[in-house]
C-alpha atoms as a PDB file:
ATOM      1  CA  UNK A   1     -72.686 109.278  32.488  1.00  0.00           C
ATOM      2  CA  UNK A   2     -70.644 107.124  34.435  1.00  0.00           C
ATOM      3  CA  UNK A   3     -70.226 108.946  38.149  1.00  0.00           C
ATOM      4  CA  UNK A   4     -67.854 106.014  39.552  1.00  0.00           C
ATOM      5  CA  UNK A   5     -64.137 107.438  40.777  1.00  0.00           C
ATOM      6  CA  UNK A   6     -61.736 105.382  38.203  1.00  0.00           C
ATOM      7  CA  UNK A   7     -59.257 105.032  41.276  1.00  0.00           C
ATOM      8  CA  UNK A   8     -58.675 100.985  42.327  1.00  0.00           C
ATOM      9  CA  UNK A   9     -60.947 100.645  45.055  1.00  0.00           C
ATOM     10  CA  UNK A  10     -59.172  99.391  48.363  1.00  0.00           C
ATOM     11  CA  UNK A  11     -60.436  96.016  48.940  1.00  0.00           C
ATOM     12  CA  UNK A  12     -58.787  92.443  50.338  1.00  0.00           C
ATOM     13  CA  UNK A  13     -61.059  91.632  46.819  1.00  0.00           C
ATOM     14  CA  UNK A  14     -58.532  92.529  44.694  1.00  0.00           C
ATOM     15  CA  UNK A  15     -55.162  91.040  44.650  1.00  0.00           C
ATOM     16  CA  UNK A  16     -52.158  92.841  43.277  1.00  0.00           C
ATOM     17  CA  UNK A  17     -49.117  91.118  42.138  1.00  0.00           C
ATOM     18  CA  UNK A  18     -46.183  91.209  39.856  1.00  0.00           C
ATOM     19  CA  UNK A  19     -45.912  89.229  36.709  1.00  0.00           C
ATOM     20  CA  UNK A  20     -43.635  86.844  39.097  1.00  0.00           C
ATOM     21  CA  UNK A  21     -45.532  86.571  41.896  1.00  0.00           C
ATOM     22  CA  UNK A  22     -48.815  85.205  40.389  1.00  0.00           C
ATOM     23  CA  UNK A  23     -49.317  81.439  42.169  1.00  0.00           C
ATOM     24  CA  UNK A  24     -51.457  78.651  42.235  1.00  0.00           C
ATOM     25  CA  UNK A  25     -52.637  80.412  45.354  1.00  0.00           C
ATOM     26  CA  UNK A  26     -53.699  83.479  44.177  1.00  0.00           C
ATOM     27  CA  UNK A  27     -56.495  81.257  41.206  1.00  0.00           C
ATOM     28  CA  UNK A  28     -57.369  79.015  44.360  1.00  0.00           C
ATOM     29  CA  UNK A  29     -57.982  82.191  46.063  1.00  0.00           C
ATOM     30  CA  UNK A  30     -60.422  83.328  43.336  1.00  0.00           C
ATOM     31  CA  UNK A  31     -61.976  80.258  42.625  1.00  0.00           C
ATOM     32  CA  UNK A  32     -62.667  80.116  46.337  1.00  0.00           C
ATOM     33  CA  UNK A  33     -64.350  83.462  46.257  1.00  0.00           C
ATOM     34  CA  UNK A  34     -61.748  84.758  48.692  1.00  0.00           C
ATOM     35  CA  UNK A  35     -60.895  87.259  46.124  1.00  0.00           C
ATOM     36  CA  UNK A  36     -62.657  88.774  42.888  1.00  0.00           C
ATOM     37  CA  UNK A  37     -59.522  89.892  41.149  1.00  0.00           C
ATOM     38  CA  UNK A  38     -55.942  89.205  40.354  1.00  0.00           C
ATOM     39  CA  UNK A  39     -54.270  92.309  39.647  1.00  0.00           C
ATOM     40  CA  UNK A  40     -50.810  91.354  37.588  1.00  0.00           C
ATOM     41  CA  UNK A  41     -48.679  94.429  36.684  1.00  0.00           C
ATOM     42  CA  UNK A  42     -46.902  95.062  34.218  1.00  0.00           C
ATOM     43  CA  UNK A  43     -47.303  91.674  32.684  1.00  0.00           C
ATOM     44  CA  UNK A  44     -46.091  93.039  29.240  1.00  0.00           C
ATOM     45  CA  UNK A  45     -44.066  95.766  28.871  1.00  0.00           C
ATOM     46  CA  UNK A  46     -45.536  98.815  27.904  1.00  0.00           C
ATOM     47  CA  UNK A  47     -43.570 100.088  25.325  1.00  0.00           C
ATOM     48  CA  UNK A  48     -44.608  96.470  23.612  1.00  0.00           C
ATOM     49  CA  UNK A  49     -48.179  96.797  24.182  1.00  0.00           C
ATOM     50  CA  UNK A  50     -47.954 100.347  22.338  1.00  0.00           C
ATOM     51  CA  UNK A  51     -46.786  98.662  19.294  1.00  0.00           C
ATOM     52  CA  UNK A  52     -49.281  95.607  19.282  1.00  0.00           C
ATOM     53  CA  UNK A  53     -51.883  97.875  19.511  1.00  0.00           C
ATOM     54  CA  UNK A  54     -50.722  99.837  16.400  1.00  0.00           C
ATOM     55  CA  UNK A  55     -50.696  96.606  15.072  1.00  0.00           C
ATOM     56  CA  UNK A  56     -53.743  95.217  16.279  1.00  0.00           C
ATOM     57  CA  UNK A  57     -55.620  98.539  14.612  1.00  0.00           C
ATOM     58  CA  UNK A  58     -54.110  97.044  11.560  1.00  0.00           C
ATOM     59  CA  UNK A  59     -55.147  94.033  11.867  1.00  0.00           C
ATOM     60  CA  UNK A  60     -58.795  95.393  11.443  1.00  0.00           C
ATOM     61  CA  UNK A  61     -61.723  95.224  13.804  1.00  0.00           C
ATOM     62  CA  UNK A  62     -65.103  94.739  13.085  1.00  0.00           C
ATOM     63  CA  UNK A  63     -68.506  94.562  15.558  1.00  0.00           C
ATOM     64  CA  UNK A  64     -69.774  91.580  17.617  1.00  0.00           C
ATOM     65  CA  UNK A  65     -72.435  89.889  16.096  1.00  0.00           C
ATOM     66  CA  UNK A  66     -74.337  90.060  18.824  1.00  0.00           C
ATOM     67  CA  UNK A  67     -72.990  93.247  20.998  1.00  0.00           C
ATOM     68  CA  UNK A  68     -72.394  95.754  17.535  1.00  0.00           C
ATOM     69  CA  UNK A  69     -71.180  98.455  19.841  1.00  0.00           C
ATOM     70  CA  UNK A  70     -68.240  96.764  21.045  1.00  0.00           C
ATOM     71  CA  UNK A  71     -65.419  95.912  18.298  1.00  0.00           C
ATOM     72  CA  UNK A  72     -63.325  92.900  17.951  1.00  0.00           C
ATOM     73  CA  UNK A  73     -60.626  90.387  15.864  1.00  0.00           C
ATOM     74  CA  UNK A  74     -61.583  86.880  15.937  1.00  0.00           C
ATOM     75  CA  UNK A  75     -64.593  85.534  17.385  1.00  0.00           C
ATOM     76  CA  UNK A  76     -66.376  84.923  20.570  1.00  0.00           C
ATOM     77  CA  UNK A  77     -67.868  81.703  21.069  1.00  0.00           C
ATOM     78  CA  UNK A  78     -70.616  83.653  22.572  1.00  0.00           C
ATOM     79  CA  UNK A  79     -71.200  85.005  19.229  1.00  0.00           C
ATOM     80  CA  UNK A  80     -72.617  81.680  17.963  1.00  0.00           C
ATOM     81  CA  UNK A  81     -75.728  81.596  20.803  1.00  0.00           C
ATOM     82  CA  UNK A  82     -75.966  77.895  19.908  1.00  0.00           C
ATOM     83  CA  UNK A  83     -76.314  78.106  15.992  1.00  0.00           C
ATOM     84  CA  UNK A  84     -74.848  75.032  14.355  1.00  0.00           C
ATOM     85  CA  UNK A  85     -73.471  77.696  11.078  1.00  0.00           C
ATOM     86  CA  UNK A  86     -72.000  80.029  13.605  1.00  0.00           C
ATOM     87  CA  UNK A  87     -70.519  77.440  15.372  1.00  0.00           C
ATOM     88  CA  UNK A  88     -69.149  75.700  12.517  1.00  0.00           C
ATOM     89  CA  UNK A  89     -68.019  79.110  11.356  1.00  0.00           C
ATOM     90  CA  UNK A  90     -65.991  79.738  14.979  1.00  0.00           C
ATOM     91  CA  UNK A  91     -64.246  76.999  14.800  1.00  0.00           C
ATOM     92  CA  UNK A  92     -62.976  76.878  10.837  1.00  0.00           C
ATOM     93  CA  UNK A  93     -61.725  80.453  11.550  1.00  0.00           C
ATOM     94  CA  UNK A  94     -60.320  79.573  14.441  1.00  0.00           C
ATOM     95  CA  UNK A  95     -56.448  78.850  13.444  1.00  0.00           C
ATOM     96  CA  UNK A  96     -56.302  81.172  11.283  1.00  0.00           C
ATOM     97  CA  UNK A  97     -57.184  83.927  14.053  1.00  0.00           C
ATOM     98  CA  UNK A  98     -54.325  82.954  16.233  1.00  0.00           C
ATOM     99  CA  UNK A  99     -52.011  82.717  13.333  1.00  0.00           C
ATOM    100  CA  UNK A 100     -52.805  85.991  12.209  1.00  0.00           C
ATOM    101  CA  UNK A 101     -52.494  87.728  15.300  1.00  0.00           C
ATOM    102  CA  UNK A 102     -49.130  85.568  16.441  1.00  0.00           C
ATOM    103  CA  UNK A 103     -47.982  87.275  12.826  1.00  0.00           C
ATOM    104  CA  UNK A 104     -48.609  90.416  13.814  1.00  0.00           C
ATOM    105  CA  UNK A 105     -47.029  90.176  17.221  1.00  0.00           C
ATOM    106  CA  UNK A 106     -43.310  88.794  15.559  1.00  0.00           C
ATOM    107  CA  UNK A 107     -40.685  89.187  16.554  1.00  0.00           C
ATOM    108  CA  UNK A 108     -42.198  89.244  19.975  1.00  0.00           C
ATOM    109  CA  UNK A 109     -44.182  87.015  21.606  1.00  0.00           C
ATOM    110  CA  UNK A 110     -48.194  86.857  21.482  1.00  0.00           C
ATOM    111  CA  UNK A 111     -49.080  88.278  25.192  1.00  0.00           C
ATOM    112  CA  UNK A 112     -52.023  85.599  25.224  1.00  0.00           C
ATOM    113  CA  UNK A 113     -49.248  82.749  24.355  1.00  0.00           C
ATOM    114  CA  UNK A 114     -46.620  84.182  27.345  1.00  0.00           C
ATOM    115  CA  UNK A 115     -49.929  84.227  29.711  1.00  0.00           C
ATOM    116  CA  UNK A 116     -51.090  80.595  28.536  1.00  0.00           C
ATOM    117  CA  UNK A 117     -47.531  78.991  29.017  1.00  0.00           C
ATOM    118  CA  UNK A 118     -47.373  81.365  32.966  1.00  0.00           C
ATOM    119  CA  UNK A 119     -50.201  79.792  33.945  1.00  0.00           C
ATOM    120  CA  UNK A 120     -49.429  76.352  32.621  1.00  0.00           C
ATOM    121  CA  UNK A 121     -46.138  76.878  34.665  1.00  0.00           C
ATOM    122  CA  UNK A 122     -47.964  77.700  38.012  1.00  0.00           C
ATOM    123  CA  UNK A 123     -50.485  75.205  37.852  1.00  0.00           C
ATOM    124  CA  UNK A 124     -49.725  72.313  39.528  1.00  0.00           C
ATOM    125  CA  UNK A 125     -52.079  70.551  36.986  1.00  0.00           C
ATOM    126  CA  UNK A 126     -50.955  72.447  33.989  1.00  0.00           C
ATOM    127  CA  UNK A 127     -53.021  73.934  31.182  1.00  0.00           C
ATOM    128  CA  UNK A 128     -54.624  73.080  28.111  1.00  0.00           C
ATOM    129  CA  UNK A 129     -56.664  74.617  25.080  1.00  0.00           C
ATOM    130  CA  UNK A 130     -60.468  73.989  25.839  1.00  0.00           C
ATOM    131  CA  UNK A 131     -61.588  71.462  23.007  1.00  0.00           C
ATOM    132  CA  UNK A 132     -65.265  71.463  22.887  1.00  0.00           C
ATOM    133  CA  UNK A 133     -67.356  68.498  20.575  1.00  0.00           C
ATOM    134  CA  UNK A 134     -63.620  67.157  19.678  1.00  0.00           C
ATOM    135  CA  UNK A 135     -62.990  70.724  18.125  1.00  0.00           C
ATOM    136  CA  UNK A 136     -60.509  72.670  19.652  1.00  0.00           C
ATOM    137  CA  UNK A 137     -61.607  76.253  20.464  1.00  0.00           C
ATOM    138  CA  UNK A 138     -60.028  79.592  19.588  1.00  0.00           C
ATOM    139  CA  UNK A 139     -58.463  81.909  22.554  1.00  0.00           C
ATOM    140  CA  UNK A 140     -56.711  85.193  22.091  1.00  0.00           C
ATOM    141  CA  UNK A 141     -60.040  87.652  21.042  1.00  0.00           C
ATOM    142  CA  UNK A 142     -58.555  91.214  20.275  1.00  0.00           C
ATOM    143  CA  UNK A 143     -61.160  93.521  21.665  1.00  0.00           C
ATOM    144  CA  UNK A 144     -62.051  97.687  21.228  1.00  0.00           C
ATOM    145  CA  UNK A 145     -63.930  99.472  23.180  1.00  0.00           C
ATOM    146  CA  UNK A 146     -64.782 102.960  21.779  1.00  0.00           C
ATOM    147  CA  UNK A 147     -64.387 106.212  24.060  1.00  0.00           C
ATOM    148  CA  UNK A 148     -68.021 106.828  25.166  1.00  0.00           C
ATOM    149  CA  UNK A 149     -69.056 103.211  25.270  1.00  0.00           C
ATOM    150  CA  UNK A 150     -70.156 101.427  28.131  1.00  0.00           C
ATOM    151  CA  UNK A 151     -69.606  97.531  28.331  1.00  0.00           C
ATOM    152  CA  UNK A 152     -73.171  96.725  30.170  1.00  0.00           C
ATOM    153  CA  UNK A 153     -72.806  94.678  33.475  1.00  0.00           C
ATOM    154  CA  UNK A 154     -72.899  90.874  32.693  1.00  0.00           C
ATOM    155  CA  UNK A 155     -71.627  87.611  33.634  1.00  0.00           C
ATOM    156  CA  UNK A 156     -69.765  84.728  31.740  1.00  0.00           C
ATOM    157  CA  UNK A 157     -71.093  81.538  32.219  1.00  0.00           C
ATOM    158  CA  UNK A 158     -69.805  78.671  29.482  1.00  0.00           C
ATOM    159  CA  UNK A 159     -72.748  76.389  30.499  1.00  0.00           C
ATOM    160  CA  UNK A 160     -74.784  79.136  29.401  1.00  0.00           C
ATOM    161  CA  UNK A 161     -73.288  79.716  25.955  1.00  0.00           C
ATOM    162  CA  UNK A 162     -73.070  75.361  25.391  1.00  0.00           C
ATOM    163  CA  UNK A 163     -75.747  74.151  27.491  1.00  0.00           C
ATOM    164  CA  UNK A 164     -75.141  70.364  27.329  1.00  0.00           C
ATOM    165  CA  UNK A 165     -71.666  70.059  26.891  1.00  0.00           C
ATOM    166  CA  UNK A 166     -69.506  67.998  29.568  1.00  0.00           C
ATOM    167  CA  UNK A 167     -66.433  70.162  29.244  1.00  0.00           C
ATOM    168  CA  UNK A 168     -68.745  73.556  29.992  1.00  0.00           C
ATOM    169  CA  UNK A 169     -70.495  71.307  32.835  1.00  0.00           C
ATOM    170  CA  UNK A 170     -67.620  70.396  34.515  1.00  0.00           C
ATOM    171  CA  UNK A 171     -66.375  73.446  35.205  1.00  0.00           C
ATOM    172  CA  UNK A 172     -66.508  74.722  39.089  1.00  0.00           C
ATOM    173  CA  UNK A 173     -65.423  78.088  38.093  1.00  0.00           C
ATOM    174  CA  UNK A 174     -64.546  79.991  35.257  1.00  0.00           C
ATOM    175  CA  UNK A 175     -62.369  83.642  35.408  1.00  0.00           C
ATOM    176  CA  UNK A 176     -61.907  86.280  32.953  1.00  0.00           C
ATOM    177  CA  UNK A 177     -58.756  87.431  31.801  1.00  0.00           C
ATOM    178  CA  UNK A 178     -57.615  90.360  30.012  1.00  0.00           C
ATOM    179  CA  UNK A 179     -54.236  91.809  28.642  1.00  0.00           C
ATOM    180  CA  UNK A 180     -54.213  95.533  28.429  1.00  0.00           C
ATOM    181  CA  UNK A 181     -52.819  97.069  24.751  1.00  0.00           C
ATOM    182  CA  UNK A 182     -54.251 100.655  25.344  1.00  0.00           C
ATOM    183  CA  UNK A 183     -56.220 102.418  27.690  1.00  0.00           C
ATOM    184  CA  UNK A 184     -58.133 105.382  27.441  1.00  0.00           C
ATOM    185  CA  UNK A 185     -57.338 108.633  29.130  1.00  0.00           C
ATOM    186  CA  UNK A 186     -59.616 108.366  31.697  1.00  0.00           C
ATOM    187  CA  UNK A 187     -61.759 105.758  32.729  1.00  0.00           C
ATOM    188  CA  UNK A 188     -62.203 102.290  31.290  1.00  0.00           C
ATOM    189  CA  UNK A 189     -62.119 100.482  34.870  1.00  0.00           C
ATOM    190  CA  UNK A 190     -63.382  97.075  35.242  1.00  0.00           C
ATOM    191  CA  UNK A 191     -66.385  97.220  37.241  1.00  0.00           C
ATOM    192  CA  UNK A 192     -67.890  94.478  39.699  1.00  0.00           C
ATOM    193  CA  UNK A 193     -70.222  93.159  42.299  1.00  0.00           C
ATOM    194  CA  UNK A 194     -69.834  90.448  44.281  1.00  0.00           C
ATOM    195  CA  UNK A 195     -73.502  89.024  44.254  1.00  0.00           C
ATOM    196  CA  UNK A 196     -74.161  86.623  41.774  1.00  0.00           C
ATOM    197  CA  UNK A 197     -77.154  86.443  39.748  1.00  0.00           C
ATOM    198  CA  UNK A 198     -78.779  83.567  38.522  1.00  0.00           C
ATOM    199  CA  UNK A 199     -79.213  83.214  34.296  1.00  0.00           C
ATOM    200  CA  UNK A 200     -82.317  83.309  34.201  1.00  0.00           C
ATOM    201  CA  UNK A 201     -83.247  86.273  36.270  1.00  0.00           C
ATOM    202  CA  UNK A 202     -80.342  87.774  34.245  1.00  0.00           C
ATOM    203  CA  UNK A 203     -82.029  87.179  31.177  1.00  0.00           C
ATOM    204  CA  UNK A 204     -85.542  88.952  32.572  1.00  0.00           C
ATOM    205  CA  UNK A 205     -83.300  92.091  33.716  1.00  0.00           C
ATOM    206  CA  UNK A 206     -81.596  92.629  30.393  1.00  0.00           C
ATOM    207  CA  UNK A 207     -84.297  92.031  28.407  1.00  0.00           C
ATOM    208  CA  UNK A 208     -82.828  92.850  24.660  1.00  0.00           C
ATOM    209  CA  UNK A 209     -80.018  94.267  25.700  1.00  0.00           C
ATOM    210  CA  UNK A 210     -76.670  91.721  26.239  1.00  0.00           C
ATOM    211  CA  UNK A 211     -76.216  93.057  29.272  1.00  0.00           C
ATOM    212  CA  UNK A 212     -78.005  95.662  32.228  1.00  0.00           C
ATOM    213  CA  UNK A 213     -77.078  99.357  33.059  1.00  0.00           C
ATOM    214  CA  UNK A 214     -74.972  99.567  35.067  1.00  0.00           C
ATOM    215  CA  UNK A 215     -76.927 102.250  37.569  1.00  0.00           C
ATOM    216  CA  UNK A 216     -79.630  99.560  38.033  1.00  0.00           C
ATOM    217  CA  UNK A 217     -77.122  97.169  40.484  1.00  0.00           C
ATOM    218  CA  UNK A 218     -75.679  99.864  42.498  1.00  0.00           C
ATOM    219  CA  UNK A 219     -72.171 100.832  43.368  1.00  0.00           C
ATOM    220  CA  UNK A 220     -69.537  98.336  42.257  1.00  0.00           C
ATOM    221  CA  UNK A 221     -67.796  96.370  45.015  1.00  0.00           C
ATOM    222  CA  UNK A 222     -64.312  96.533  43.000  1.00  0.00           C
ATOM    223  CA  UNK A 223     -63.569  98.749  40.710  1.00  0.00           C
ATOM    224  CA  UNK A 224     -60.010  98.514  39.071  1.00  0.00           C
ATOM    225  CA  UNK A 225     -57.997 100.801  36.584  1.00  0.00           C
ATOM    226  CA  UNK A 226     -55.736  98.695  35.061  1.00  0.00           C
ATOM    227  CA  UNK A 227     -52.377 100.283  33.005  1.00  0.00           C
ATOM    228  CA  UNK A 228     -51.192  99.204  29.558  1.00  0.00           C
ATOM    229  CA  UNK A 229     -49.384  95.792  30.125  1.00  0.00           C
ATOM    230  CA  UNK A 230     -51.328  94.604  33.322  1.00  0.00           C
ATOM    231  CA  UNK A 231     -53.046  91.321  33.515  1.00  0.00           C
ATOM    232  CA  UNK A 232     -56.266  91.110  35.064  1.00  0.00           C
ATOM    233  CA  UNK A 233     -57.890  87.240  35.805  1.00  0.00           C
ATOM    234  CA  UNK A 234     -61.358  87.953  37.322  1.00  0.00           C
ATOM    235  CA  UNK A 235     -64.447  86.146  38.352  1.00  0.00           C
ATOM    236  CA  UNK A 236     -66.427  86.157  35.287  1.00  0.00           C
ATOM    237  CA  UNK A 237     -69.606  84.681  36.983  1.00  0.00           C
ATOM    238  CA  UNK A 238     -70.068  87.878  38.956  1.00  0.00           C
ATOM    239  CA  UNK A 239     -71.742  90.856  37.056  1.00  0.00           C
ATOM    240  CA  UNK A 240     -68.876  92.847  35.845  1.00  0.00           C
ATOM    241  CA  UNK A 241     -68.717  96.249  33.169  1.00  0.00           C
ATOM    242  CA  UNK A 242     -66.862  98.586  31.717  1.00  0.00           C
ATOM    243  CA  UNK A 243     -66.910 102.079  32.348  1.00  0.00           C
ATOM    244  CA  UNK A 244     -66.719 104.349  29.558  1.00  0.00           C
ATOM    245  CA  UNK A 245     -63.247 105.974  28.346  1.00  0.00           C
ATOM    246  CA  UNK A 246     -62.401 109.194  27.294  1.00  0.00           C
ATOM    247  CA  UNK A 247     -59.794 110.328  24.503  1.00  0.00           C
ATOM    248  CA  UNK A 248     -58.890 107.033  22.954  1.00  0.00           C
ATOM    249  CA  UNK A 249     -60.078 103.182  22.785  1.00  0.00           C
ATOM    250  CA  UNK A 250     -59.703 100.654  25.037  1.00  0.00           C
ATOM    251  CA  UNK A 251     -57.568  97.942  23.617  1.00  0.00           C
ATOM    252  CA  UNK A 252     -57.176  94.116  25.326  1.00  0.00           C
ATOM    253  CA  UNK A 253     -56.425  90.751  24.647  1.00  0.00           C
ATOM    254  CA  UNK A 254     -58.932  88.380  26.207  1.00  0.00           C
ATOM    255  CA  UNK A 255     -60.007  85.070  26.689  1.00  0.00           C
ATOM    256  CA  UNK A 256     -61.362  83.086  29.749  1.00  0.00           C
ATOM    257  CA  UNK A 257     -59.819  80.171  31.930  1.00  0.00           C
ATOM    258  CA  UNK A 258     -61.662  77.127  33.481  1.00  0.00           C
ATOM    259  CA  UNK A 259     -61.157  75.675  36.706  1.00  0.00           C
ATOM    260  CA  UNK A 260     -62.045  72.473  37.346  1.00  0.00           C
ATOM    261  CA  UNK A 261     -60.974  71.789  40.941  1.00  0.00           C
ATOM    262  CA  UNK A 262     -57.222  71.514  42.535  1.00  0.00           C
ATOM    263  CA  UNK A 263     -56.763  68.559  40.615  1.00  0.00           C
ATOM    264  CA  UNK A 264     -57.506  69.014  36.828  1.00  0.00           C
ATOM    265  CA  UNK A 265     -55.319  71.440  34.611  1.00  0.00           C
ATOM    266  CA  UNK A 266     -56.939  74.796  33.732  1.00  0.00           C
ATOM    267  CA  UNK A 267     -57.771  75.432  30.341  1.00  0.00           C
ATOM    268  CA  UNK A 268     -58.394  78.428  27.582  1.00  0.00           C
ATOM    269  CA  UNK A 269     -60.835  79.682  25.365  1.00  0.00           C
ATOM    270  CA  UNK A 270     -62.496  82.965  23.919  1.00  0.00           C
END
């Protein structure tokens, strides 16, 4: 039973800004460790989100591969866990995920596209869909997370998911970020701790399991609520989770950004 207050916690961790006030400053900020997360509100209008959501339900979700408790359209590259058919399988489906979900989304914008062409327009560098093996990778995972369910605390490392790969290597540091369709009545607040823990002592702790409980690290050092339509862009290295929801799912848009220095465009993937 998750105990945690779903209140955001009051922290100079967490960043909170409007959909025009996200900067080049604020990702420097969270690269740098200076802050865990960007809090954008009201990044899509509510009343929008309401309707994707509908729409996203109709769409049809169906388990993770890997993580059956947790519901999703498309697929995660960290689905494949370095199987050549799985990967091959990611990226032939990959187009026609986005083009099925940019269907569903007319006559208004995807809220993945409007974030991918924001941050293109903040960075100084621009940004670019992650290619990966001269494939170019699919971003924009629809994801459901059932009232009762707790996402385990776990980190996202792209190194980890394509050991060996130059453009996973070369990142410096790699953020989360998630649209909010739908959010349960109460809880569903992102969860996370600011110590980092290394993969492979990760992988002992977990043991079976994707991910660890979330009682085993402690209390959270953020904790944040988001409302249908906010944006949140988060440290994905640190151990983050889900609390669980009550009364309905939990409905996002995700994918994660890389950061490559001050100096290189950012770029997208799920």
């Amino acid at each position: 039973m998750d105990t945690f207050i779903d209140d955001e916690h009051d922290s100079k961790l967490v960043l909170s800004a409007t959909r025009g006030e996200l900067s080049a400053r604020a990702l420097v900020a969270l690269a740098s460790g200076a802050a865990m997360v960007l809090h954008i509100r009201s990044f899509v209008d509510p009343a929008t989100c309401a309707l994707l959501a509908q729409r996203a339900e109709h769409l049809g979700y169906s388990s993770y591969l890997n993580v059956p408790s947790v519901r999703r359209i498309g697929m995660a590259f960290y689905e494949t866990e370095g199987k050549s058919e799985l990967i091959d399988s990611y990226f032939a489906s990959a187009p026609q995920h986005l083009s099925d979900f940019r269907r569903a989304c007319a006559p208004f914008c995807s809220p993945i596209d409007t974030m991918r062409c924001t941050l293109d327009e903040v960075w100084p560098h621009g940004a670019r869909l992650q290619g990966l093996g001269g494939r170019k990778m699919f971003v924009g995972l629809s994801r459901s997370v059932e009232p009762g369910t707790t996402f385990l605390a776990h980190h996202d490392i792209f190194s980890e998911d394509a050991p060996g790969h130059p453009e996973a290597t070369s990142l410096s540091a790699q953020f989360g970020a998630n649209i909010y369709l739908q959010m349960p009545g109460a809880g569903g607040s992102l969860l996370m701790w600011s110590d980092e823990i290394a993969p492979a002592t990760f992988n002992r702790m977990r043991g079976e399991h994707y991910g660890i409980p979330i009682d085993r690290l402690g209390p959270p050092d953020v904790r944040v609520r988001p409302a249908p339509g906010d944006l949140l862009i988060f440290n994905s290295r640190k151990m983050h989770a889900v609390s669980p929801g009550t009364g309905r799912s939990r409905l996002a848009l995700s994918c994660f950004v890389g950061y490559r220095g001050e100096s290189n465009p950012l770029s997208f993937w799920s």
